[in-house]
Protein backbone atom coordinates (compact mmCIF):
# COMPACT_ATOMS: atom_id res chain seq x y z
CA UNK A 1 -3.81 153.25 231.50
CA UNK A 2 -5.33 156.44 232.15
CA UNK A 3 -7.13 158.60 229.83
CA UNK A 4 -4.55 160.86 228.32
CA UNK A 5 -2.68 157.79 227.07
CA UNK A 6 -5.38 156.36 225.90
CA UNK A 7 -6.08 159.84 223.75
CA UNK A 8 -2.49 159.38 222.67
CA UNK A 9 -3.10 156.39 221.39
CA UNK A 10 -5.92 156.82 219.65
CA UNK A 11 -4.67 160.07 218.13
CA UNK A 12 -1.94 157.96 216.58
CA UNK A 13 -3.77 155.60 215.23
CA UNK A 14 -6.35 158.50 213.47
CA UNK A 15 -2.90 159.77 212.41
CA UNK A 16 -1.95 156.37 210.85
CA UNK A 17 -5.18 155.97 208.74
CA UNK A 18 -5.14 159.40 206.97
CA UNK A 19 -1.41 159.49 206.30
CA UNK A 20 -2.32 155.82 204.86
CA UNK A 21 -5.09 157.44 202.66
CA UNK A 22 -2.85 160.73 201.83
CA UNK A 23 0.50 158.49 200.74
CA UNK A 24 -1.28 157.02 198.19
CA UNK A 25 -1.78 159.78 196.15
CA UNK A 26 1.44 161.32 195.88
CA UNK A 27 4.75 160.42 194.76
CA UNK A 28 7.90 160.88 196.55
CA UNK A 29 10.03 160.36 193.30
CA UNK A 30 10.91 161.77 189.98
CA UNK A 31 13.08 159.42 188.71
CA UNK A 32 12.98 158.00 185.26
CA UNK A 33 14.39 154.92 187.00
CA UNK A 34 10.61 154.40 188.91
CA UNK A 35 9.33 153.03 185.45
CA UNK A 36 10.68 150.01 186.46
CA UNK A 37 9.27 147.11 188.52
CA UNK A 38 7.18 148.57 191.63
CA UNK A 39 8.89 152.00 191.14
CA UNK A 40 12.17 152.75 193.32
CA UNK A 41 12.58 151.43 196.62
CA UNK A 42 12.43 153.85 199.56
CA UNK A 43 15.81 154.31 201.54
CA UNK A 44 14.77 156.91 204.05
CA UNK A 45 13.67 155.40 207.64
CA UNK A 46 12.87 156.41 211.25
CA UNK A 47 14.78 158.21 213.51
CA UNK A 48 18.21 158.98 213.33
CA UNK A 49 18.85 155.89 210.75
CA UNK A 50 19.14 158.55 207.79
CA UNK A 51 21.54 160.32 208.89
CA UNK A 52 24.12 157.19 209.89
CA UNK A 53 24.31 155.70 206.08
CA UNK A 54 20.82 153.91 206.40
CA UNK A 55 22.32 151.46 209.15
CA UNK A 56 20.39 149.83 212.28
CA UNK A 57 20.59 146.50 211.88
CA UNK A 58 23.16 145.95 215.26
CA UNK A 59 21.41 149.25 216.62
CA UNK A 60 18.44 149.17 220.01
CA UNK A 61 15.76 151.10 220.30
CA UNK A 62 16.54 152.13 223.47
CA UNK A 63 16.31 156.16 222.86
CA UNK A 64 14.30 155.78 219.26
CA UNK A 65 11.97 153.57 217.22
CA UNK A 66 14.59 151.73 215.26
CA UNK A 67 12.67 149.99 212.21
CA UNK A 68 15.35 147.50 211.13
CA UNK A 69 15.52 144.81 213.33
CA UNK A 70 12.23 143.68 215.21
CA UNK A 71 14.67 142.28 217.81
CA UNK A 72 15.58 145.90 218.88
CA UNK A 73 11.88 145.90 220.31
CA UNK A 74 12.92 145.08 223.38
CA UNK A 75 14.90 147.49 223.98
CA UNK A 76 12.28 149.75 224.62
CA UNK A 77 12.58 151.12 228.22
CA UNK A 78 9.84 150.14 230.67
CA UNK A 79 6.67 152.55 230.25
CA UNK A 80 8.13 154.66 227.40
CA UNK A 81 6.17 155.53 224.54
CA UNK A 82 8.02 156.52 221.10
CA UNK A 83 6.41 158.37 218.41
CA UNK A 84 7.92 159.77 215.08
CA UNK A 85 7.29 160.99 212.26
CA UNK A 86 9.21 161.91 209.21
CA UNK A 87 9.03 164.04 206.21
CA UNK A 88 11.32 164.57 203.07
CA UNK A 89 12.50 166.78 200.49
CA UNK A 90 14.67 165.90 197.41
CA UNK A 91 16.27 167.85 194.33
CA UNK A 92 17.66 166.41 191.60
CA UNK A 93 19.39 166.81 188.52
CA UNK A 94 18.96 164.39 185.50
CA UNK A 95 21.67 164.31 183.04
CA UNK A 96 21.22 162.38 179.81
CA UNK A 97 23.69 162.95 177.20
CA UNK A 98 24.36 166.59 177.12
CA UNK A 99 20.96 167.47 178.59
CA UNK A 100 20.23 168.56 182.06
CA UNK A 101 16.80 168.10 183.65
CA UNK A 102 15.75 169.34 187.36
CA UNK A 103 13.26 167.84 189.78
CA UNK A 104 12.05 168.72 193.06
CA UNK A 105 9.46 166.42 195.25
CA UNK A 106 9.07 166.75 198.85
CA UNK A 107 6.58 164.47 201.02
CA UNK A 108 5.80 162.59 204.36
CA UNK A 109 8.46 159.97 204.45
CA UNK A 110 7.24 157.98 208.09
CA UNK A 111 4.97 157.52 210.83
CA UNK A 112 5.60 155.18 213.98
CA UNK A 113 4.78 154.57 217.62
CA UNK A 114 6.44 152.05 219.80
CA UNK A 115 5.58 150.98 223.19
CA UNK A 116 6.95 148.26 225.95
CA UNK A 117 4.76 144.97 226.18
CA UNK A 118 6.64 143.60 229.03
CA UNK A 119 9.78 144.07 230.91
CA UNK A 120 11.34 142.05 228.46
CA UNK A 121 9.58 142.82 225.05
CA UNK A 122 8.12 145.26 222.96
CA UNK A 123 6.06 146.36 219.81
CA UNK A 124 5.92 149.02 216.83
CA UNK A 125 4.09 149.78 214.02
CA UNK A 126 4.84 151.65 211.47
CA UNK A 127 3.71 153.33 208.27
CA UNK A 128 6.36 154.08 205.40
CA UNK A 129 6.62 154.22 201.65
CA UNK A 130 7.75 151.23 200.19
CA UNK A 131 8.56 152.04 196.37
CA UNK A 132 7.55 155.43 194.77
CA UNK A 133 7.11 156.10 191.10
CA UNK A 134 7.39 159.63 189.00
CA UNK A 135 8.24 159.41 185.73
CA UNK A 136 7.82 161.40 182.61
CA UNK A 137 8.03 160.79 179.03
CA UNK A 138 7.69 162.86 176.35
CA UNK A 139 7.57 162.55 172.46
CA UNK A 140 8.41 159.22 172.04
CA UNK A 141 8.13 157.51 168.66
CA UNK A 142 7.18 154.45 167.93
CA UNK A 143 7.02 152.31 164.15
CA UNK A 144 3.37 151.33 162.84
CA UNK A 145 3.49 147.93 162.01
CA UNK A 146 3.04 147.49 158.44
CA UNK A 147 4.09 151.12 157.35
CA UNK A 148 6.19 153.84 157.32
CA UNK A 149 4.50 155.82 159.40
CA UNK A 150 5.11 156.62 163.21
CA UNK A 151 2.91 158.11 166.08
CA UNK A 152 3.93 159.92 168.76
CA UNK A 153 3.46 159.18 172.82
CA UNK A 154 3.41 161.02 176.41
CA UNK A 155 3.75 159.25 179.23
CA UNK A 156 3.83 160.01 182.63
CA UNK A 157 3.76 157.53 185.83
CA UNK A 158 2.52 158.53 189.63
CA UNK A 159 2.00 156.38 192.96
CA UNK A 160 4.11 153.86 194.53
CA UNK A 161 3.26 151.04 197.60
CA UNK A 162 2.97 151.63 201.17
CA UNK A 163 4.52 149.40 203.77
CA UNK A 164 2.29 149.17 206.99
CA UNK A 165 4.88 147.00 209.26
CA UNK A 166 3.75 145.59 212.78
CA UNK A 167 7.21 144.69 214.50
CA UNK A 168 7.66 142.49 218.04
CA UNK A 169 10.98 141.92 220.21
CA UNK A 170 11.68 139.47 223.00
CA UNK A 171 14.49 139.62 225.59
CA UNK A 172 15.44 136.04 225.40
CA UNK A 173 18.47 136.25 227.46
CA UNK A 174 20.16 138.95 228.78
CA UNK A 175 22.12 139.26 225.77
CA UNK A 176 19.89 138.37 223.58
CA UNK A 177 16.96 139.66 221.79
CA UNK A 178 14.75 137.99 218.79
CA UNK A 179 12.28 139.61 217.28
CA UNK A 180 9.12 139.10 214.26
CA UNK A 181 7.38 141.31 211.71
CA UNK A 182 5.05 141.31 209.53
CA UNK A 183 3.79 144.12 207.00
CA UNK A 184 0.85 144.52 204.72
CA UNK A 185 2.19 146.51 201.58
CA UNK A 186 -0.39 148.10 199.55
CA UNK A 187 -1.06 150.51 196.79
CA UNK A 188 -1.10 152.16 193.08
CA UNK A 189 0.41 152.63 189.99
CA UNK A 190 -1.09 155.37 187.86
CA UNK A 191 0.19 155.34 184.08
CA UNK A 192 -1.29 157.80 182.01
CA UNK A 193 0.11 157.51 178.14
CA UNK A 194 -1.05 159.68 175.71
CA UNK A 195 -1.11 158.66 172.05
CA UNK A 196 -1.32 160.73 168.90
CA UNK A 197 -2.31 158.69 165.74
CA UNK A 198 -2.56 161.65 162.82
CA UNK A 199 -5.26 163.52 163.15
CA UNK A 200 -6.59 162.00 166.26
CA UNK A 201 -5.80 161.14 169.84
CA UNK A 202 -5.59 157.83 171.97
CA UNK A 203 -5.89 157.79 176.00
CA UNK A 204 -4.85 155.07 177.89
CA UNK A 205 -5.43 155.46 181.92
CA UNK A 206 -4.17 152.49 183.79
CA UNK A 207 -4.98 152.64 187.55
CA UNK A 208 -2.85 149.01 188.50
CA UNK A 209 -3.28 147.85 192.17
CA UNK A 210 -1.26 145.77 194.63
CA UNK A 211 -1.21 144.21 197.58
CA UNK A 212 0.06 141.50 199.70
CA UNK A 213 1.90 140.38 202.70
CA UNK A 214 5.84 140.04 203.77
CA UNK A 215 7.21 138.28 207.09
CA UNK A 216 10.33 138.52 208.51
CA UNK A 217 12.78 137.60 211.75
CA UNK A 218 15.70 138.86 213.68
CA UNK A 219 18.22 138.65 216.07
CA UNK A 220 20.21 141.12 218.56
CA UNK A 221 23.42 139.73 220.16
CA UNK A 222 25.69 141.42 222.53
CA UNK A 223 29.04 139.44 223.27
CA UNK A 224 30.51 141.83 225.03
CA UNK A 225 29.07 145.54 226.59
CA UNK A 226 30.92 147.58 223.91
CA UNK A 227 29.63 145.31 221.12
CA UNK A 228 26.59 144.41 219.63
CA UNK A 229 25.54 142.25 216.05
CA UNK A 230 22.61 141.84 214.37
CA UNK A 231 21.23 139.93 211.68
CA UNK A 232 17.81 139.69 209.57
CA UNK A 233 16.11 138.19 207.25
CA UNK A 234 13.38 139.03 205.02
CA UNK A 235 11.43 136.11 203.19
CA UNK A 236 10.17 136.01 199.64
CA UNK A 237 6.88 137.17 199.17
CA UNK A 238 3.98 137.65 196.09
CA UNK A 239 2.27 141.45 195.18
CA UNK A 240 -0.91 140.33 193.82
CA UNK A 241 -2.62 143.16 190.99
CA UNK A 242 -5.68 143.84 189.19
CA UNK A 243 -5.71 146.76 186.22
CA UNK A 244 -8.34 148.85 185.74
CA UNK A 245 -7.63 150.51 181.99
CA UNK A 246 -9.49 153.26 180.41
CA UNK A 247 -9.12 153.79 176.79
CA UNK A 248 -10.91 157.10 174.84
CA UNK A 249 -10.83 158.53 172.04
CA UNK A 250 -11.87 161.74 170.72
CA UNK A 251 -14.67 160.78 168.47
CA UNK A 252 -15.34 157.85 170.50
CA UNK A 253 -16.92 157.17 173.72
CA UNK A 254 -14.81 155.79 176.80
CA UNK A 255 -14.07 151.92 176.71
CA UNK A 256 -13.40 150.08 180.60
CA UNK A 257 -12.01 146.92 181.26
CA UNK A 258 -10.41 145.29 184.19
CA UNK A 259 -7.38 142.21 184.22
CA UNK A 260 -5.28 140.29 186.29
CA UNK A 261 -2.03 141.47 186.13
CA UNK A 262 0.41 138.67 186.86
CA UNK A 263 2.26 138.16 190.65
CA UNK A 264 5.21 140.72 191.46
CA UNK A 265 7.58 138.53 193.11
CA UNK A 266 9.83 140.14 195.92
CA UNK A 267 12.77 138.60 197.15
CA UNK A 268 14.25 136.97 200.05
CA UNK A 269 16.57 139.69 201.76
CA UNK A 270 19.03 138.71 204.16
CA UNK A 271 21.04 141.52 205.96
CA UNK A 272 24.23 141.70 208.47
CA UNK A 273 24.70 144.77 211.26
CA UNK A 274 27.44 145.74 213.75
CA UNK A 275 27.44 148.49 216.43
CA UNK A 276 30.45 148.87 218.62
CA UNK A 277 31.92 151.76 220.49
CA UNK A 278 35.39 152.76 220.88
CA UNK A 279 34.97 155.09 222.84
CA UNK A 280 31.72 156.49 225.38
CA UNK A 281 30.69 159.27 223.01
CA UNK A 282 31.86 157.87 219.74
CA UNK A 283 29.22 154.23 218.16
CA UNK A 284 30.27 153.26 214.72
CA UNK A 285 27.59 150.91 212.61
CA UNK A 286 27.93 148.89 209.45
CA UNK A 287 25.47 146.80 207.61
CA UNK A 288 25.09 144.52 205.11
CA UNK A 289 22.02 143.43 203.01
CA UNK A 290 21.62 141.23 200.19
CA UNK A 291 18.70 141.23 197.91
CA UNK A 292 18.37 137.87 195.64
CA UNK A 293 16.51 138.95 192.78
CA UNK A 294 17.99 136.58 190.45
CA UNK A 295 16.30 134.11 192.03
CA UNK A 296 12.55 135.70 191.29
CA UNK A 297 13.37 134.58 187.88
CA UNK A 298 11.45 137.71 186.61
CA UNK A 299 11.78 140.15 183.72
CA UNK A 300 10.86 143.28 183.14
CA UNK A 301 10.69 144.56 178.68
CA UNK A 302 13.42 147.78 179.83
CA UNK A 303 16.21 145.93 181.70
CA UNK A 304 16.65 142.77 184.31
CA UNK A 305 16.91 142.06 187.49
CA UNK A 306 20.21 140.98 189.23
CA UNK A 307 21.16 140.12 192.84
CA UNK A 308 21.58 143.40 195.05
CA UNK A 309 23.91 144.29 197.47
CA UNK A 310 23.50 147.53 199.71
CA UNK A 311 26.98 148.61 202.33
CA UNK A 312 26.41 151.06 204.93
CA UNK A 313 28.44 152.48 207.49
CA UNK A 314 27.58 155.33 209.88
CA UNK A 315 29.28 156.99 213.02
CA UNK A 316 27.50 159.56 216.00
CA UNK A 317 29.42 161.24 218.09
CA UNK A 318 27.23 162.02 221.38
CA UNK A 319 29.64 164.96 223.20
CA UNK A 320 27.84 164.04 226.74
CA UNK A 321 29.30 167.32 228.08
CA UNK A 322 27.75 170.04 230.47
CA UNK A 323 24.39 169.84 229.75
CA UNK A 324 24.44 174.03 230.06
CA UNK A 325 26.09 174.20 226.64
CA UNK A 326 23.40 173.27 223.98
CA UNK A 327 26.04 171.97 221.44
CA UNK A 328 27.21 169.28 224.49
CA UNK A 329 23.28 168.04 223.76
CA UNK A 330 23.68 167.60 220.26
CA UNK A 331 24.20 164.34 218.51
CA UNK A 332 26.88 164.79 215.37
CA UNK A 333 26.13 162.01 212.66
CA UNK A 334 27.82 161.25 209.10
CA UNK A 335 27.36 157.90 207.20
CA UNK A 336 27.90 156.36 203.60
CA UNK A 337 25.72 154.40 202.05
CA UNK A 338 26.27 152.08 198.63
CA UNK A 339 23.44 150.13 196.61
CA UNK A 340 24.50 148.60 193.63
CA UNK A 341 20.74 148.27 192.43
CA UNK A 342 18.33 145.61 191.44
CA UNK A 343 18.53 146.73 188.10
CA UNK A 344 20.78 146.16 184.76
CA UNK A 345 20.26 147.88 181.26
CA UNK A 346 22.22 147.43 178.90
CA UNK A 347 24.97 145.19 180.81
CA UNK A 348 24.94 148.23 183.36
CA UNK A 349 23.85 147.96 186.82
CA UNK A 350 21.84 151.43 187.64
CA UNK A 351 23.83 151.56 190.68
CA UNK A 352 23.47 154.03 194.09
CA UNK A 353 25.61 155.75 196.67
CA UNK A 354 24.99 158.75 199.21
CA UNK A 355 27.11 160.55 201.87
CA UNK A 356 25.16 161.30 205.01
CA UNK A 357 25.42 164.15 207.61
CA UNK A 358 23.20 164.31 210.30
CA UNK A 359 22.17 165.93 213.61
CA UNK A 360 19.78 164.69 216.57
CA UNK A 361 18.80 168.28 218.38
CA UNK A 362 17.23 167.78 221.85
CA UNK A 363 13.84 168.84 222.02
CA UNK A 364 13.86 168.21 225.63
CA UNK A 365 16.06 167.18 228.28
CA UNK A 366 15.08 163.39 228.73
CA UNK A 367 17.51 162.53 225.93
CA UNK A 368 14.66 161.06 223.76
CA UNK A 369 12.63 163.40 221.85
CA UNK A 370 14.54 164.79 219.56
CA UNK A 371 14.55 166.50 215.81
CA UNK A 372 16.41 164.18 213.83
CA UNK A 373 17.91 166.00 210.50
CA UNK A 374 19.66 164.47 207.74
CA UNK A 375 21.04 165.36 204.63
CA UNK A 376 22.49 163.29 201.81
CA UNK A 377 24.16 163.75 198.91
CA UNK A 378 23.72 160.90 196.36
CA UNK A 379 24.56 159.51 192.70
CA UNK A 380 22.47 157.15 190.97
CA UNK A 381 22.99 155.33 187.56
CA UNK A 382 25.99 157.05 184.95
CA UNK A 383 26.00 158.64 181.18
CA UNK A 384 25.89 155.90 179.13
CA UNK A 385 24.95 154.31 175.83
CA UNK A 386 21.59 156.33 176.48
CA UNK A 387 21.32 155.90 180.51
CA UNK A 388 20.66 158.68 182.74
CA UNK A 389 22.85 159.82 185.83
CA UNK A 390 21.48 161.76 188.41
CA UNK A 391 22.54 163.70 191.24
CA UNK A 392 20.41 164.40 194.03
CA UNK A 393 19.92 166.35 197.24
CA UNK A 394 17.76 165.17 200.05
CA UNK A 395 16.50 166.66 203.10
CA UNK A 396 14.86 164.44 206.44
CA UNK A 397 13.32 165.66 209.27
CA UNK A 398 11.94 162.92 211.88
CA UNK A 399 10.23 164.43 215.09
CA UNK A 400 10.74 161.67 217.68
CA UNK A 401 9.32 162.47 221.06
CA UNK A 402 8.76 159.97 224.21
CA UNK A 403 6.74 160.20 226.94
CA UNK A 404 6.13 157.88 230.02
CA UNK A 405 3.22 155.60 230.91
CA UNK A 406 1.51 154.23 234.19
CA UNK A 407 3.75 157.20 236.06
CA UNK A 408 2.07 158.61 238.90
CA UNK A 409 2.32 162.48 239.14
CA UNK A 410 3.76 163.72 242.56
CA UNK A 411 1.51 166.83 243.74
CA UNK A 412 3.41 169.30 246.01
């Protein structure tokens, strides 16, 4: 490895650390929604996966880093070197009732490098938001026990977890591939609620932290060249948290306390993928995950948490034309994606779907880096009996760009 890789590399890696430190801090949602659980669950991924209905399961990683099946690891040409990174941009409109509400949060959305091992496996890592949470609540009443009297609240939540996700594929047979992962998820929950009593004022910071680890496996199989399936399985896992509360007052000097909070249980996922092509420039992918939350026998005091299944589909169209023309270079992309959430209130799933269009520009003419953009139109939840429906726009951009290793420069 000569020295320029090795700057590469380490560049990365600086690159990983402060994007780690910076993702903590900021949200990348305004949903009322994120008040519950860990916050919502990030659907955005690497490379072109946004723009094809959130699908990869069945897909390699052959031209990008694809983050959904470990398997796909060994895909990865022989001294090729992926990098990408991602960012976002949403706007929304909350409707409650006959009240509209607008949002707008934009915000890195991914970092990854992938690399070859072998000639017949391969590695990634890769740095993504796992929930996010950005809520707001305002003037919110609530009874004093033992009178008639009320006091008003304000509260607003900010943070989310990070997923830091080391994935490894192995060629087992020629048509073949199994992979592992493993990820260390990790971060904050700010709640900052605002209480007024009368005449005075009650502050409650809470600053809650988690962490802990999730493992899972895959499998790639191709049964014949035009076809390929995938399937993968995430196991159940434990967030542990600690609370760090401040409480003030305005005549009263600050009180600090820290707690345990008790184990976040995540469930086992277990998710089905299919890429075929019907014709040379036209793939088609569908996948299938299923979330068992009923099974975390868990609670939380605004709603419950029920079983979750999530359909995509996707479709490219890769023109493979005379490379003169820069529209024959373009990839064409368009997907649908469904979630029918993890959540019920009120007997109501808050349910989740989003129409994809997409396009992979060529930023050079190796047919791997590329600008990857995506945009999605989406519904989530409905008006009803108090729930809130909103439709959003969202923007991704992933820069994916190879490179070759160990390749000797010719000198004329």
């Amino acid at each position: 490895m000569n020295i320029n890789n090795i700057s590469k590399l380490i560049t990365a890696l600086c690159l990983f650390i402060s994007t780690a430190v910076f993702s903590q801090s900021n949200s990348l949602s305004s949903s009322p929604y994120s008040l519950f659980g860990m916050g919502t669950f990030n659907t955005s991924n690497t490379g072109k996966t946004s723009g094809l209905g959130n699908t990869g399961i069945a897909n390699s990683s052959s031209t990008f880093i694809n983050n959904l099946n470990p398997a796909s690891m060994a895909t990865i040409p022989l001294k090729t070197f992926f990098f990408d990174v991602g960012l976002k941009s949403e706007y929304g409109v909350q409707i409650e009732g006959g009240n509209k509400d607008t949002k707008n949060v934009a915000n890195f959305s991914n970092m990854a490098f992938a690399f070859p091992v072998t000639k017949k496996s391969g590695v990634s890592l890769t740095l993504i938001p796992y929930t996010s949470v950005g809520y707001s609540l305002s003037n919110i009443e609530t009874d004093i026990e033992g009178s008639t009297g009320y006091f008003i609240s304000n509260i607003e939540g900010s943070g989310g977890l990070n997923n830091l996700k080391l994935n490894y594929g192995y060629k087992l047979l020629d048509n073949l591939n199994v992979g592992a992962t493993g990820s260390v998820l990790f971060g904050q929950i700010i709640e900052n609620e605002i209480d007024y009593i009368g005449s005075n004022t009650l502050t409650i910071y809470d600053t809650n932290s988690y962490s802990g680890f999730q493992f899972g496996a895959g499998i790639q199989y191709q049964p014949v060249s035009n076809v390929t399936v995938g399937t993968v399985v995430t196991f159940p896992s434990l967030l542990d948290g600690t609370q760090n509360r401040t409480v003030s007052q305005f005549y009263d000097s600050d009180i600090e306390y820290e707690k345990d909070l008790d184990d976040f249980k995540l469930p086992l996922e277990v998710g089905f993928g299919v890429q075929t092509k019907f014709i040379e420039q036209v793939s088609v992918s569908v996948d299938y995950t299923k979330k068992f939350w009923n099974d975390t026998d868990q609670t939380d005091q605004l709603g419950t948490f029920v079983d979750q299944n999530i359909f995509g589909l996707g479709v490219e169209f890769d023109p493979n034309g005379n490379q003169l023309k820069f529209w024959n270079t373009v990839e064409y992309r368009a997907g649908f994606n469904y979630d029918s959430g993890n959540l019920e209130i009120s007997d109501k799933k808050i349910h989740n779907y989003g129409l994809n269009l997409g396009l992979g520009i060529p930023l050079r003419y190796d047919g791997f880096s590329m600008l990857n953009v995506a945009y999605t139109y989406g519904k989530k939840g409905q008006v009803y009996d108090g729930l809130i429906q909103e439709n959003y726009h969202m923007l991704t951009l992933n820069i994916s760009l190879a490179g070759q290793w160990f390749v000797k420069r010719k000198i004329q």
